[in-house]
N, C-alpha and C. Protein backbone atom coordinates (compact mmCIF):
# COMPACT_ATOMS: atom_id res chain seq x y z
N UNK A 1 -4.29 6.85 40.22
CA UNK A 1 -4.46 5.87 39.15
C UNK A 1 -5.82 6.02 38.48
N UNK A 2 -6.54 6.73 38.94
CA UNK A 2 -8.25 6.71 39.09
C UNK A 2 -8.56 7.73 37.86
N UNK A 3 -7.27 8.58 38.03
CA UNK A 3 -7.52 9.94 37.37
C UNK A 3 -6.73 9.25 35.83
N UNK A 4 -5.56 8.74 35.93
CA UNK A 4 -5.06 8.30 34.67
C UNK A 4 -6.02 7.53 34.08
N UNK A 5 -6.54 6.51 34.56
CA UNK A 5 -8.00 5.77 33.58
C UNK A 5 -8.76 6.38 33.11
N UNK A 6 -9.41 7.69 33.68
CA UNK A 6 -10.46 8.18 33.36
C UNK A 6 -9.57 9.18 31.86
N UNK A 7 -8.49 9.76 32.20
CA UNK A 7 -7.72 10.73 31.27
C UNK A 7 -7.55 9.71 29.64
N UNK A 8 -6.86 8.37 30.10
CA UNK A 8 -7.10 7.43 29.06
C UNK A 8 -8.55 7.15 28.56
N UNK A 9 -9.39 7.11 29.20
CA UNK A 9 -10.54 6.53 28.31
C UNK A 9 -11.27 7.81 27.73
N UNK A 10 -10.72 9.35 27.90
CA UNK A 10 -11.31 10.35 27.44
C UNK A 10 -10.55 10.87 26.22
N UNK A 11 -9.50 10.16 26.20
CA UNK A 11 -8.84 10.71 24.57
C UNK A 11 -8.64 9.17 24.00
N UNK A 12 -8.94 8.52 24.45
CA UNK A 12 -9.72 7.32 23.56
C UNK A 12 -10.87 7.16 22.60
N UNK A 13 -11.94 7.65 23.67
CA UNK A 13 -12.96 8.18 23.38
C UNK A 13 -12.98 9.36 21.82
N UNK A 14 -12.35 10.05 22.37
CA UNK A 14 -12.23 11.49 21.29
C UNK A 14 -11.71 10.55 19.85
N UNK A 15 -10.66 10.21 20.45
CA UNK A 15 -9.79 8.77 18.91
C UNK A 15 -10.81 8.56 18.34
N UNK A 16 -11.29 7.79 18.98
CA UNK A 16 -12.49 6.39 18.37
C UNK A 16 -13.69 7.35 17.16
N UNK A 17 -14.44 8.65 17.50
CA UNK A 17 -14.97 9.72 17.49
C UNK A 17 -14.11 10.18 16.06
N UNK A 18 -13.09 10.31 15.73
CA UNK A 18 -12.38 11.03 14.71
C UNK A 18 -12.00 9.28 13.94
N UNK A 19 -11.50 8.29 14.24
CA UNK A 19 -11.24 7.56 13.52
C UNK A 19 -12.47 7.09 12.73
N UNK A 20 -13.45 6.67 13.50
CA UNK A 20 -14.64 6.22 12.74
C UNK A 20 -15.19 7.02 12.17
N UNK A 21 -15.01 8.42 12.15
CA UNK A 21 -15.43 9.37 10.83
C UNK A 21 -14.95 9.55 9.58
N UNK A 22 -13.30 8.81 9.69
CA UNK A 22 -12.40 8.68 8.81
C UNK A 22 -12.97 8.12 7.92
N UNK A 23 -13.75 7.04 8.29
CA UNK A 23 -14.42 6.00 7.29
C UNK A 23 -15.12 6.29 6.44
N UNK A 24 -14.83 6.20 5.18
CA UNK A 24 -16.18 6.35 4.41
C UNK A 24 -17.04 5.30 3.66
N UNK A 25 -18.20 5.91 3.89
CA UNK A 25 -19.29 5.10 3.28
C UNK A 25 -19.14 4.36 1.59
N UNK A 26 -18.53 5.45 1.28
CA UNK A 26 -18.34 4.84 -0.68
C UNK A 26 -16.75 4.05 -0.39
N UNK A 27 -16.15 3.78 0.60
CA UNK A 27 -15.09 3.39 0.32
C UNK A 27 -13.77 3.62 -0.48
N UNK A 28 -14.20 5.17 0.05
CA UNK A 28 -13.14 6.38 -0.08
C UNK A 28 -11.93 6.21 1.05
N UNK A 29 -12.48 6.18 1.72
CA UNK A 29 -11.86 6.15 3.41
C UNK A 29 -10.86 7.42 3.49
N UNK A 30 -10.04 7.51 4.35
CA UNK A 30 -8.59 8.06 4.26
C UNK A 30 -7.84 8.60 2.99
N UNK A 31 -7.85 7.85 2.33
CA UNK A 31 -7.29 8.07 0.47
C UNK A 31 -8.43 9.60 -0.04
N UNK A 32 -9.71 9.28 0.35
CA UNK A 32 -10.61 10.00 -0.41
C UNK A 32 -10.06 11.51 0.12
N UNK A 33 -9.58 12.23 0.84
CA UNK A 33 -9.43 13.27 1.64
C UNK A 33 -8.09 13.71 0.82
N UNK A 34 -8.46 15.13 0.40
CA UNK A 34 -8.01 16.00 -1.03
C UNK A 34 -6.73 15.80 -1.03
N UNK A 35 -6.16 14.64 -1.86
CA UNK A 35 -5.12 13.74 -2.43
C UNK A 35 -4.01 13.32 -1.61
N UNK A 36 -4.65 12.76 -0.34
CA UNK A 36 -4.08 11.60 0.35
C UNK A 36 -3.81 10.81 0.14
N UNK A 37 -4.57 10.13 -1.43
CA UNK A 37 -4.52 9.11 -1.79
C UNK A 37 -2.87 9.06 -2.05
N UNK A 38 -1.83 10.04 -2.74
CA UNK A 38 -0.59 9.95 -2.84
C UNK A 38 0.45 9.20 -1.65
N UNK A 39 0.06 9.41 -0.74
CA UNK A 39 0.76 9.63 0.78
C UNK A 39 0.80 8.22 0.86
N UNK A 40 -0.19 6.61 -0.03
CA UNK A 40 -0.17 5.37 0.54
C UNK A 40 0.04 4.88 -0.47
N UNK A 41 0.47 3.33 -0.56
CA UNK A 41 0.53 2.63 -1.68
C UNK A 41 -0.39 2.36 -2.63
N UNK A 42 -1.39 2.21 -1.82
CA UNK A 42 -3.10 2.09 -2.44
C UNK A 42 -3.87 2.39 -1.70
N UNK A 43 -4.94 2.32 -1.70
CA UNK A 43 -6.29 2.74 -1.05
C UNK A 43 -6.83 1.69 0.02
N UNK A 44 -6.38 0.21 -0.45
CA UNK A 44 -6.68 -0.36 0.21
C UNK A 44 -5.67 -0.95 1.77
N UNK A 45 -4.72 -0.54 1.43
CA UNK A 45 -3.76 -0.22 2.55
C UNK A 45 -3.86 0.74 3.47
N UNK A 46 -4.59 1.68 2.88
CA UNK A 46 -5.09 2.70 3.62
C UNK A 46 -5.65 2.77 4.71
N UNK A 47 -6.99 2.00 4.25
CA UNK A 47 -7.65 1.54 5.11
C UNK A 47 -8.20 0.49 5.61
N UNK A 48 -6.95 -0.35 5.23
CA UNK A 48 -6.52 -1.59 6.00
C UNK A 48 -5.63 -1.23 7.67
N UNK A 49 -5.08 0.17 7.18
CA UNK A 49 -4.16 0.74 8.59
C UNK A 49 -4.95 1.50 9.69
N UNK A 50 -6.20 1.68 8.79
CA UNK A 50 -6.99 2.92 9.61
C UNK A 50 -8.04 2.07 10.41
N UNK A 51 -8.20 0.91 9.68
CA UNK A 51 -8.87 -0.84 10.44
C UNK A 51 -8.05 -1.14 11.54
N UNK A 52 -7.64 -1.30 11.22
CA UNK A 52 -6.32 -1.67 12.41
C UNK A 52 -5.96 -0.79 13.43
N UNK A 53 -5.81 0.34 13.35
CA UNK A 53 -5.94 1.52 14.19
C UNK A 53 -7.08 1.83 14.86
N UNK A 54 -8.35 1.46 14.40
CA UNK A 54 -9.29 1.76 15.09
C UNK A 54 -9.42 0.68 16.08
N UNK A 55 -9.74 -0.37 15.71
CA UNK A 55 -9.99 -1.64 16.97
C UNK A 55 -8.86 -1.32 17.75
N UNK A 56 -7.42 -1.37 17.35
CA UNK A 56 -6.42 -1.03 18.99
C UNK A 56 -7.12 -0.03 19.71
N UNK A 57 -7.26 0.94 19.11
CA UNK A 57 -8.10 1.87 20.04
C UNK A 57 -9.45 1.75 20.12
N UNK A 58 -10.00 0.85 19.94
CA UNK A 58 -11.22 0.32 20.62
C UNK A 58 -11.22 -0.78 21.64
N UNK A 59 -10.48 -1.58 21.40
CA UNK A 59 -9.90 -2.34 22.11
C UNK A 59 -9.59 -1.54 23.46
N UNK A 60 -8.40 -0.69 24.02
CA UNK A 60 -8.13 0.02 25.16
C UNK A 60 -9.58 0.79 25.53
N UNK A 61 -10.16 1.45 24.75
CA UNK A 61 -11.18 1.82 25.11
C UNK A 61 -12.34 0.70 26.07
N UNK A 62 -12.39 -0.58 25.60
CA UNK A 62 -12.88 -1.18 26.16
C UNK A 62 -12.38 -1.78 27.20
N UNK A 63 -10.95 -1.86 27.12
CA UNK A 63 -10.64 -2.21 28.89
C UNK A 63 -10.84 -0.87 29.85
N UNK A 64 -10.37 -0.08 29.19
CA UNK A 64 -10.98 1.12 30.22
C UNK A 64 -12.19 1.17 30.97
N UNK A 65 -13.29 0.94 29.65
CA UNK A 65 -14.23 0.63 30.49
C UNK A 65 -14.73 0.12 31.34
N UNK A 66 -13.84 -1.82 31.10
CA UNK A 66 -14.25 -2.91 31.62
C UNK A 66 -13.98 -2.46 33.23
N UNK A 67 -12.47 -1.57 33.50
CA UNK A 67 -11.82 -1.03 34.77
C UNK A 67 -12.82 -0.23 35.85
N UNK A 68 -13.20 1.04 34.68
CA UNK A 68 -14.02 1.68 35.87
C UNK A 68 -15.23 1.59 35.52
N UNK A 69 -16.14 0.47 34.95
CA UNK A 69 -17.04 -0.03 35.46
C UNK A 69 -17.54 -1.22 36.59
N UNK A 70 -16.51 -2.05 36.66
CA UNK A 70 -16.29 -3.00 37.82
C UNK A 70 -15.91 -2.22 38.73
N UNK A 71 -14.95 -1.13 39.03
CA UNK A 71 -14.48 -0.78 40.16
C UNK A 71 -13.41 -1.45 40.82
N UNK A 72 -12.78 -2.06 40.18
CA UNK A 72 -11.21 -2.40 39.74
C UNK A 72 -10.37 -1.71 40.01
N UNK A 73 -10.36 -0.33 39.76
CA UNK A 73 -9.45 0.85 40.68
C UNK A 73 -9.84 1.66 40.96
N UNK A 74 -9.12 1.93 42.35
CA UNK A 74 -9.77 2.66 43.31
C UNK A 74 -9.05 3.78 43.62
């Protein structure tokens, strides 16, 4: 079980790492990346999904942590 937590919180990790790069500063986000923008309804849906996607996976990321930093499983 020890090994599955650690396997989860290491491609969590990697997620979190690629999603929050997604982001952009001018509020390009996702859309801005050479005509993605087609692929969504708008821009702001975009990255309204890529918001939302990131905290779930920040979210697990942080119980992961919460796990094998208490020592919760063994």
């Amino acid at each position: 079980m020890l090994k599955f937590i650690w396997t989860i919180q290491i491609i969590t990790a990697f997620l979190l790492i690629v999603l929050i790069l997604l982001h952009s500063p001018k509020g390009d986000g996702i859309a801005g990346i050479g005509g993605a923008s087609q692929l969504f309804s708008s821009q702001k849906s975009a990255e309204k999904g890529l918001n939302k996607l990131t905290g779930i996976i920040a979210g697990i990321f942080l119980f992961c942590t919460f796990l094998l930093g208490f020592g919760l499983i063994k």
